[in-house]
C-alpha atoms as a PDB file:
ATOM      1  CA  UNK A   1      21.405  -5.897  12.725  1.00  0.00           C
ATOM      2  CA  UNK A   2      20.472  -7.724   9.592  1.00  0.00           C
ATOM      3  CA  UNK A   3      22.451  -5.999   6.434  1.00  0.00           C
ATOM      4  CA  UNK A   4      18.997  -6.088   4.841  1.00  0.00           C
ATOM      5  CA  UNK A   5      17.442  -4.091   6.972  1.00  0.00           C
ATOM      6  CA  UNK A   6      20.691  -2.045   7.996  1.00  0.00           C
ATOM      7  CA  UNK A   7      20.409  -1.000   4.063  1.00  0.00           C
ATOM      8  CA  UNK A   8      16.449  -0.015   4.648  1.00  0.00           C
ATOM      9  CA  UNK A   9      17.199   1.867   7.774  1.00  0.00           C
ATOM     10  CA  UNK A  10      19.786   4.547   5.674  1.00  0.00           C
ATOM     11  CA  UNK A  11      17.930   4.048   2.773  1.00  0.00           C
ATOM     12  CA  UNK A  12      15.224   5.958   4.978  1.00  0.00           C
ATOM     13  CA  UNK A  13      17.880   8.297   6.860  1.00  0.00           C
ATOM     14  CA  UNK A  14      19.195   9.439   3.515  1.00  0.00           C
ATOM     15  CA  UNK A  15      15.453  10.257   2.389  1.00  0.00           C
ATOM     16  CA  UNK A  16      14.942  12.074   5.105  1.00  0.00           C
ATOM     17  CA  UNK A  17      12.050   9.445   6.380  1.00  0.00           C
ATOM     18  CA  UNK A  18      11.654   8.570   9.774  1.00  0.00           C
ATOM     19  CA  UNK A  19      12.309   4.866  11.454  1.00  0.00           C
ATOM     20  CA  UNK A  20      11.849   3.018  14.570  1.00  0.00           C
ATOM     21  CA  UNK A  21      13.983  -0.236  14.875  1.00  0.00           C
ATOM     22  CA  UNK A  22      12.192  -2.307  17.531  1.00  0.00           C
ATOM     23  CA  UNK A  23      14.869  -4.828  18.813  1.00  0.00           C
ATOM     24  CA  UNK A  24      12.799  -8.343  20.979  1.00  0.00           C
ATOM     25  CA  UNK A  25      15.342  -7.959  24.136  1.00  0.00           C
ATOM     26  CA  UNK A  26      14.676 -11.802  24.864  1.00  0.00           C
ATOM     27  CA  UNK A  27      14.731 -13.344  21.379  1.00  0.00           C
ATOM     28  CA  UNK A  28      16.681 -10.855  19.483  1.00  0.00           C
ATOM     29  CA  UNK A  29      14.378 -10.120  16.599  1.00  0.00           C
ATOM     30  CA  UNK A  30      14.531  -7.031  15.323  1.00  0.00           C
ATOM     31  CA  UNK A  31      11.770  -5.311  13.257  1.00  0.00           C
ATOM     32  CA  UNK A  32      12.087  -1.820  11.641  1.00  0.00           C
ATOM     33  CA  UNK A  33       9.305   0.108  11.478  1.00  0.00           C
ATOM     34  CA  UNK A  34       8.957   3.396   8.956  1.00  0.00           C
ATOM     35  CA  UNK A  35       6.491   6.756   9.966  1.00  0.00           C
ATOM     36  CA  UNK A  36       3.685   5.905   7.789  1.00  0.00           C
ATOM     37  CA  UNK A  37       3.093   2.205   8.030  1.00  0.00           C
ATOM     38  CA  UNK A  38       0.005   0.881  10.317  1.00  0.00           C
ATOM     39  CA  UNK A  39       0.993  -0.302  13.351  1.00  0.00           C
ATOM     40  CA  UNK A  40      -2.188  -1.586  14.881  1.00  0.00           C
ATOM     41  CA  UNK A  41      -2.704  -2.168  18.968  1.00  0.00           C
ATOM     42  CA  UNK A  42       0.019  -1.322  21.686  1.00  0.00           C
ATOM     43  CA  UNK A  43       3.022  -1.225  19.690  1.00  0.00           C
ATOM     44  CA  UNK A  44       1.633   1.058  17.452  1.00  0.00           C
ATOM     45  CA  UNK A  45       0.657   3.233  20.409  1.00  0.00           C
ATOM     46  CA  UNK A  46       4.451   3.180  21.536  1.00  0.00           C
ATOM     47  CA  UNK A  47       5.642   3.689  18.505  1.00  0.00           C
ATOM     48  CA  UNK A  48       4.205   6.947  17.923  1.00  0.00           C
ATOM     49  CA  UNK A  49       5.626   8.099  21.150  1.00  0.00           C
ATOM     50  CA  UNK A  50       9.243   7.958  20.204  1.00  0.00           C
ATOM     51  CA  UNK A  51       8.266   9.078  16.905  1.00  0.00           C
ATOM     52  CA  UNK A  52       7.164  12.508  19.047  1.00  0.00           C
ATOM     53  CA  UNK A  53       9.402  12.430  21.515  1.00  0.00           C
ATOM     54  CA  UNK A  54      12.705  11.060  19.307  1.00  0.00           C
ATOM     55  CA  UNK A  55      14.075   9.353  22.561  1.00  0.00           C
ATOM     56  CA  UNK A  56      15.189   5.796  22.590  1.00  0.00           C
ATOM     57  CA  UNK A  57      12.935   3.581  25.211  1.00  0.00           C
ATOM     58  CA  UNK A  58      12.576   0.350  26.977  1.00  0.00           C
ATOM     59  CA  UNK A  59       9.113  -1.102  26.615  1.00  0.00           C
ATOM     60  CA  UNK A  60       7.105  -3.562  27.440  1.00  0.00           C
ATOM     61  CA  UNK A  61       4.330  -4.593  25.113  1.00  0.00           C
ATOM     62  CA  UNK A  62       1.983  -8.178  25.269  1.00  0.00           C
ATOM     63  CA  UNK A  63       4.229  -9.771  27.770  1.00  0.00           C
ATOM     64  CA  UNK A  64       7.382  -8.887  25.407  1.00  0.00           C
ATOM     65  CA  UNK A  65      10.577  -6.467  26.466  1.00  0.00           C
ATOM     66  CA  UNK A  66      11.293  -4.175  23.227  1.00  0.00           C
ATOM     67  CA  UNK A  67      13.760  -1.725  23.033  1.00  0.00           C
ATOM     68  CA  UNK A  68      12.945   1.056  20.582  1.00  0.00           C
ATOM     69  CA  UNK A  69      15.587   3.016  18.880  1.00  0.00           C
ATOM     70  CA  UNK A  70      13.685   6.095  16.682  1.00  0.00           C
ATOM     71  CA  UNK A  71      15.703   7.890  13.629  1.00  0.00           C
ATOM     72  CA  UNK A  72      14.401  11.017  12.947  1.00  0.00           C
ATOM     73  CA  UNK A  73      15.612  13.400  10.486  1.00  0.00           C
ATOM     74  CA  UNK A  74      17.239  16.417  12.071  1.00  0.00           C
ATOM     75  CA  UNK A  75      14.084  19.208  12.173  1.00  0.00           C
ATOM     76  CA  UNK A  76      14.562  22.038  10.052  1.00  0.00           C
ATOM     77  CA  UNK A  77      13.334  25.971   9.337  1.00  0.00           C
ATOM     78  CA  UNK A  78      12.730  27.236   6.046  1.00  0.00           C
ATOM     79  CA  UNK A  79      12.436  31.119   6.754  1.00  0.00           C
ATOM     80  CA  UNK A  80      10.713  33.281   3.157  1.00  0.00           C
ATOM     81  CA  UNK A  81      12.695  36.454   3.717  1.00  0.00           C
ATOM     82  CA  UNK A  82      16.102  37.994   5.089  1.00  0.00           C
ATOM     83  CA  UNK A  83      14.079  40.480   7.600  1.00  0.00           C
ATOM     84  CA  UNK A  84      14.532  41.599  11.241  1.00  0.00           C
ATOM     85  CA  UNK A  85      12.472  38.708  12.412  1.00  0.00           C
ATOM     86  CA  UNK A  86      14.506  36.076  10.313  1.00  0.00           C
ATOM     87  CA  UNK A  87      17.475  37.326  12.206  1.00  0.00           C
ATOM     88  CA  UNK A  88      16.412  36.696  15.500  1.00  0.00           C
ATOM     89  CA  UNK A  89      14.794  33.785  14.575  1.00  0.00           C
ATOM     90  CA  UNK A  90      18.658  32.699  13.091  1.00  0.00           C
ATOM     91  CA  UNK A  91      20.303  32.875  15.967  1.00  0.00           C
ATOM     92  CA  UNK A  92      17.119  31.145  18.381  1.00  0.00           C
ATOM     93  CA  UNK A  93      16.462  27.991  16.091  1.00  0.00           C
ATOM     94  CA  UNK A  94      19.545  26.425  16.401  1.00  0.00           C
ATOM     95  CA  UNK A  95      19.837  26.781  20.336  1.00  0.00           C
ATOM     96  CA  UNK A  96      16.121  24.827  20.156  1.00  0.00           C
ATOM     97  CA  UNK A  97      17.837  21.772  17.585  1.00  0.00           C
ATOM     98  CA  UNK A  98      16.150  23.239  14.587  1.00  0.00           C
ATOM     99  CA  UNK A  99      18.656  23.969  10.968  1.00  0.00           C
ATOM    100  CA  UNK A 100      17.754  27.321   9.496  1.00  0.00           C
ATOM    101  CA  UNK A 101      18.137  28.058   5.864  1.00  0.00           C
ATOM    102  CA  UNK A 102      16.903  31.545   4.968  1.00  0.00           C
ATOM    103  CA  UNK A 103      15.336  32.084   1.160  1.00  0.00           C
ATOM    104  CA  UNK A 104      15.052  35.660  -0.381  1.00  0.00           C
ATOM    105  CA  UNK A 105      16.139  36.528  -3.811  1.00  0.00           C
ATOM    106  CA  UNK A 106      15.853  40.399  -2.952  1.00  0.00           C
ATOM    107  CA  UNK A 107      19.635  40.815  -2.351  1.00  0.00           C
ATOM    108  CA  UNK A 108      19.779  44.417  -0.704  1.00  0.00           C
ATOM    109  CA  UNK A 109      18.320  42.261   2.304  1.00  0.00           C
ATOM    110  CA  UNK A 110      19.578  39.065   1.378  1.00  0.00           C
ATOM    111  CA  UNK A 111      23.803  39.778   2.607  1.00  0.00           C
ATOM    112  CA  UNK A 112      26.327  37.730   4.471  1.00  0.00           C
ATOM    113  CA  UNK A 113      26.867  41.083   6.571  1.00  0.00           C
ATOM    114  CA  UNK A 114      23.116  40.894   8.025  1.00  0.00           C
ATOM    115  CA  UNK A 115      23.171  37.151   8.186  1.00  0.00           C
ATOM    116  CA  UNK A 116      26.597  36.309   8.986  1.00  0.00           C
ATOM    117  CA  UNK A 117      26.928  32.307   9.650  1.00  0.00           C
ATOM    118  CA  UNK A 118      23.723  31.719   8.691  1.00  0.00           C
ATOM    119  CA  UNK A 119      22.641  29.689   5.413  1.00  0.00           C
ATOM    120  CA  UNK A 120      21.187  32.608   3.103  1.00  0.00           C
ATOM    121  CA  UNK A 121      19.977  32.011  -0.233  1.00  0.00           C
ATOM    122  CA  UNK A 122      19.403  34.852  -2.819  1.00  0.00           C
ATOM    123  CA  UNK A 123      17.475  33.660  -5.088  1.00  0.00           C
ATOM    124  CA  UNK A 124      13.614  33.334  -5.569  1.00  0.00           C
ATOM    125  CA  UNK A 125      11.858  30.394  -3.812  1.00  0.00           C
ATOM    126  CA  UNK A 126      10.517  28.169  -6.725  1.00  0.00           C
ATOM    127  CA  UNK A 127      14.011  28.393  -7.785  1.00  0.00           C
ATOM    128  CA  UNK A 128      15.473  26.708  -5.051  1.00  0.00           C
ATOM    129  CA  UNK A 129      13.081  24.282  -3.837  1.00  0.00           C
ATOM    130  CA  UNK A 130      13.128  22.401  -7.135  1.00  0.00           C
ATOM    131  CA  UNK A 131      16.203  21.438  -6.082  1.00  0.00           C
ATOM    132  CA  UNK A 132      15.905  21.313  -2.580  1.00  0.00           C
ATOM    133  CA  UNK A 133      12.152  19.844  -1.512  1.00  0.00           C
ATOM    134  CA  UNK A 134      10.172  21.042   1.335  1.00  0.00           C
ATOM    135  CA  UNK A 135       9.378  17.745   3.590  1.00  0.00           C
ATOM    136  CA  UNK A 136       7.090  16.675   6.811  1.00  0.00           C
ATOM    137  CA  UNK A 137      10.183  17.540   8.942  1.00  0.00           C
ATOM    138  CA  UNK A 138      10.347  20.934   7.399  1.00  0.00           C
ATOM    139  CA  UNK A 139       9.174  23.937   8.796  1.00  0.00           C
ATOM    140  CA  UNK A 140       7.809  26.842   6.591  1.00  0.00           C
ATOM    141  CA  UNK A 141       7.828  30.207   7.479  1.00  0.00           C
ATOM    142  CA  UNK A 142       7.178  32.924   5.462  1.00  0.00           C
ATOM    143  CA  UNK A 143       7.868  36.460   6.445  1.00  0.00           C
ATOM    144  CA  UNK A 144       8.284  39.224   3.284  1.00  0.00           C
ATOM    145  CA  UNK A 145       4.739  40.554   3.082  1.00  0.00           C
ATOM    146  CA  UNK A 146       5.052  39.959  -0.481  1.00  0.00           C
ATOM    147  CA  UNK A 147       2.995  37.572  -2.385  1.00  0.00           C
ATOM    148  CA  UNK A 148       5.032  37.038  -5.348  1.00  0.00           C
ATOM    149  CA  UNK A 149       8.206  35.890  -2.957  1.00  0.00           C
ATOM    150  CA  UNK A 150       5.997  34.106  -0.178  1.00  0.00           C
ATOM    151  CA  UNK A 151       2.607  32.898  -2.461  1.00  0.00           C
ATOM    152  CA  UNK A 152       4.811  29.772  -4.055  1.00  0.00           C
ATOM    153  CA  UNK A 153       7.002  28.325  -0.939  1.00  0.00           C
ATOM    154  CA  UNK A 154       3.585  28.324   1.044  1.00  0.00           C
ATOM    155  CA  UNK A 155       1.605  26.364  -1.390  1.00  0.00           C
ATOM    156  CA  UNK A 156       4.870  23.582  -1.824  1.00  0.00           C
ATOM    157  CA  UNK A 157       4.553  23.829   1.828  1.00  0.00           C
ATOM    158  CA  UNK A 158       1.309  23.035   2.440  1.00  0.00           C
ATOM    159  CA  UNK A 159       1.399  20.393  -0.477  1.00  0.00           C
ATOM    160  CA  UNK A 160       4.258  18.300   0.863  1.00  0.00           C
ATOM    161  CA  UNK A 161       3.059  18.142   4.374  1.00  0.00           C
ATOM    162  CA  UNK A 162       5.710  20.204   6.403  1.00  0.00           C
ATOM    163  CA  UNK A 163       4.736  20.085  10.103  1.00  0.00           C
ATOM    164  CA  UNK A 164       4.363  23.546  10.608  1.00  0.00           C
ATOM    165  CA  UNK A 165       3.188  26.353   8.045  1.00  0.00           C
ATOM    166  CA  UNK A 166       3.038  30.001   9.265  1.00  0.00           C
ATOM    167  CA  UNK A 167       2.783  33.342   7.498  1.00  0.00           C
ATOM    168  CA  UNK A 168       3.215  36.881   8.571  1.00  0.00           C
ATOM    169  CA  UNK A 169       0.514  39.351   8.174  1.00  0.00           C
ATOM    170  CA  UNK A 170      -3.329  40.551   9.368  1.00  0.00           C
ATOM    171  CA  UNK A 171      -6.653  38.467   9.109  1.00  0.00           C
ATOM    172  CA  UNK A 172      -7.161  40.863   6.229  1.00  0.00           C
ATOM    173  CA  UNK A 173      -3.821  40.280   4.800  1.00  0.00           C
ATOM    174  CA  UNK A 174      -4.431  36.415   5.165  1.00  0.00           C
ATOM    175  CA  UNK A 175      -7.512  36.640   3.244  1.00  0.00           C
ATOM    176  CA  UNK A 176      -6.596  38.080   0.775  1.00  0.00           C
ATOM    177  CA  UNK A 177      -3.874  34.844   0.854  1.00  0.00           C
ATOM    178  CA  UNK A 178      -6.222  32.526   0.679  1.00  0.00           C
ATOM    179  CA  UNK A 179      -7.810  33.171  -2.384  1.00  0.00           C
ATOM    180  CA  UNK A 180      -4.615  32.851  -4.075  1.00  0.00           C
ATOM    181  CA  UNK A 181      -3.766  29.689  -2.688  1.00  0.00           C
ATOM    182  CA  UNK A 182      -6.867  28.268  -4.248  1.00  0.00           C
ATOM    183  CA  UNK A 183      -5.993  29.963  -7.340  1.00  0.00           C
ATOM    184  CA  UNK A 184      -2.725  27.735  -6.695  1.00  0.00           C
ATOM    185  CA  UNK A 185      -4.760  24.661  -5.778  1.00  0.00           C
ATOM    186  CA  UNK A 186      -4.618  24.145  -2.619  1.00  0.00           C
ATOM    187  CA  UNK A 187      -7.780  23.076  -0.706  1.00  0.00           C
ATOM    188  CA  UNK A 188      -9.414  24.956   2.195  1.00  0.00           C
ATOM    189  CA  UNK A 189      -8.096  21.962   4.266  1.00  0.00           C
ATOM    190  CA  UNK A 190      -4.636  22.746   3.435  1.00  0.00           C
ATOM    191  CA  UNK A 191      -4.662  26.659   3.717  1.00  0.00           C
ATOM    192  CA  UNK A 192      -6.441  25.863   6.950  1.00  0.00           C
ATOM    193  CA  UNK A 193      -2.997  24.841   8.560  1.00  0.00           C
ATOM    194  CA  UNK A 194      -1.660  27.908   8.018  1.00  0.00           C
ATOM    195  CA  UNK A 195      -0.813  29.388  11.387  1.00  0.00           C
ATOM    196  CA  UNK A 196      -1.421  33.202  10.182  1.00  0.00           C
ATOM    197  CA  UNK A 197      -0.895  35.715  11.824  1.00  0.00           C
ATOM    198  CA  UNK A 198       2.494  33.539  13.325  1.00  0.00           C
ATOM    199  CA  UNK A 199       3.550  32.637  16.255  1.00  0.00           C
ATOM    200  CA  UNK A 200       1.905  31.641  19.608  1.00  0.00           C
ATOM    201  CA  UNK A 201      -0.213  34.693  20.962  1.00  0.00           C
ATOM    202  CA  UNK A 202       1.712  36.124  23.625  1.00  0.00           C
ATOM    203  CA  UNK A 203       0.992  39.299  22.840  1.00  0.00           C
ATOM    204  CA  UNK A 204       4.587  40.049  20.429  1.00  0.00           C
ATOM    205  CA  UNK A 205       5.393  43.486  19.325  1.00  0.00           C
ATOM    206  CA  UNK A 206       9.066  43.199  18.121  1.00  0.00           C
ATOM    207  CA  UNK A 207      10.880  41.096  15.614  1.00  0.00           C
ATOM    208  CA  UNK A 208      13.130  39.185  18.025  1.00  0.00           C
ATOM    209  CA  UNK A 209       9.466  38.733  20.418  1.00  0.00           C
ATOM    210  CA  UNK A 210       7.934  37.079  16.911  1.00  0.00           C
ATOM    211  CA  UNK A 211      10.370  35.153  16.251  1.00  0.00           C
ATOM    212  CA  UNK A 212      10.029  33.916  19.841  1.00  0.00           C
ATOM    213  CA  UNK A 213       6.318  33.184  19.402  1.00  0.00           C
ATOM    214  CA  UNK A 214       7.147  31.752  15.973  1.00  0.00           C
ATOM    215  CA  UNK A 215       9.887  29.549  17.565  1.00  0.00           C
ATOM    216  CA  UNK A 216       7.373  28.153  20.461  1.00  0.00           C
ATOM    217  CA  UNK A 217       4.879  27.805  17.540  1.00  0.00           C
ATOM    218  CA  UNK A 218       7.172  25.579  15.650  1.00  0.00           C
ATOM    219  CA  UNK A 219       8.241  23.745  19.018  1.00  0.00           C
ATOM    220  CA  UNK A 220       4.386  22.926  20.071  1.00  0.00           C
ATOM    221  CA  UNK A 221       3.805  21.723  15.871  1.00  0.00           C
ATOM    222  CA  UNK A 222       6.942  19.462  15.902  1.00  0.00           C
ATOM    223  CA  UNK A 223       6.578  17.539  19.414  1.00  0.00           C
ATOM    224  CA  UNK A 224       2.096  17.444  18.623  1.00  0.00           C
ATOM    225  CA  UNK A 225       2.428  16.558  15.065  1.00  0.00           C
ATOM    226  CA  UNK A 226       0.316  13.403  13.572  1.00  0.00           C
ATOM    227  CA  UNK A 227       2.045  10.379  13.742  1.00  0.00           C
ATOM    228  CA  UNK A 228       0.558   8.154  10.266  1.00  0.00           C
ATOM    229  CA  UNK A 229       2.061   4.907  12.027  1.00  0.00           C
ATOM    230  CA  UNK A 230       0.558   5.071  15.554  1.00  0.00           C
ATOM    231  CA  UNK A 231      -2.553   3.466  14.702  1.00  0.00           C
END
């Protein structure tokens, strides 16, 4: 691989951006490709496959072999709130490929003892995420019931295009959310994304079942999420 595009290709990694190096099996040329650049015709059909399915393939396109090595950025769950759910959702993710960090600066919940090997933050949300961004391989779910710990990460979520955006609560409860995510500027486009209440409907009644639901939600988002380039 070309040192040029060698340095492109981490550049991305390190950014947290996904690639697709597309290597000519019979003339050796290689061409990377990042998510959000137009690919037009069959390649860019291909292209958003691996992007989906973030397997390495063997193609052929207009007469031409290509083999098709995809980057992705290792998935990852942003959980609002050290509850019951949160901790059954801890020890699922990681089984399904997904890193958890957990976010709750209300401390009597937020303890090593309840969360023990899990990455726990106890601090308040708008504190952290300055530092650490929300991204499109991020998923956000919030869980406290309380608008002044889950109002902020939502609105950075929906804002910086994470794949998946749930919330806990009723229709009534959601409402009510809505109108203070416009308050926060978000469109009715972007709160519409919001997969409130969370979780796949399979009919959930206990933390570790919605965290199941919320799991399978976050599955189905990740693997039938837009891909910009495939076009």
């Amino acid at each position: 691989m070309q040192l040029g595009l060698l340095k492109r290709l981490n550049a991305a990694r390190a950014s947290r951006q996904a690639a697709v190096v597309v290597s000519d099996l019979a003339s050796g040329e290689v061409r990377l490709i990042l998510e959000g650049e137009p690919v037009a015709g069959p390649l860019g059909d291909e292209v958003g496959k691996v992007f989906r399915s973030g397997k390495a393939v063997t193609v052929e396109v207009e007469g031409k072999n290509l083999f098709l090595n995809v980057h992705l950025p290792p998935p990852r769950i942003v959980v609002i709130g050290a509850v019951h759910i949160s901790q059954a959702l801890a020890r699922m993710a990681p089984v399904a490929g997904y890193e958890l960090t957990i976010i709750d600066p209300r401390t009597a919940f937020a303890t090593e003892e309840r969360f023990e090997g899990v990455e726990l933050i106890a601090d308040w949300p708008e504190d952290v995420l300055k530092d650490r961004p929300l991204d499109a391989y991020t998923a956000l779910a919030a869980v406290t019931h309380d608008p002044k710990i889950d109002d902020f990460p939502l609105s950075e979520a929906l804002r910086s295009g994470c794949f998946y955006v749930g919330a806990l609560g009723s229709r009534k409860t959601h409402a009510k959310r809505v109108e203070r995510l416009k308050a926060l500027g978000r469109s009715e486009a972007e709160i519409a994304r919001i997969s409130a209440p969370i979780g796949l409907d399979i009919g959930a009644a206990s933390p570790a079942e919605i965290a199941l639901a919320t799991l399978a939600q976050i599955v189905q988002a990740f693997r039938r999420r837009d891909i910009v380039s495939a076009r």
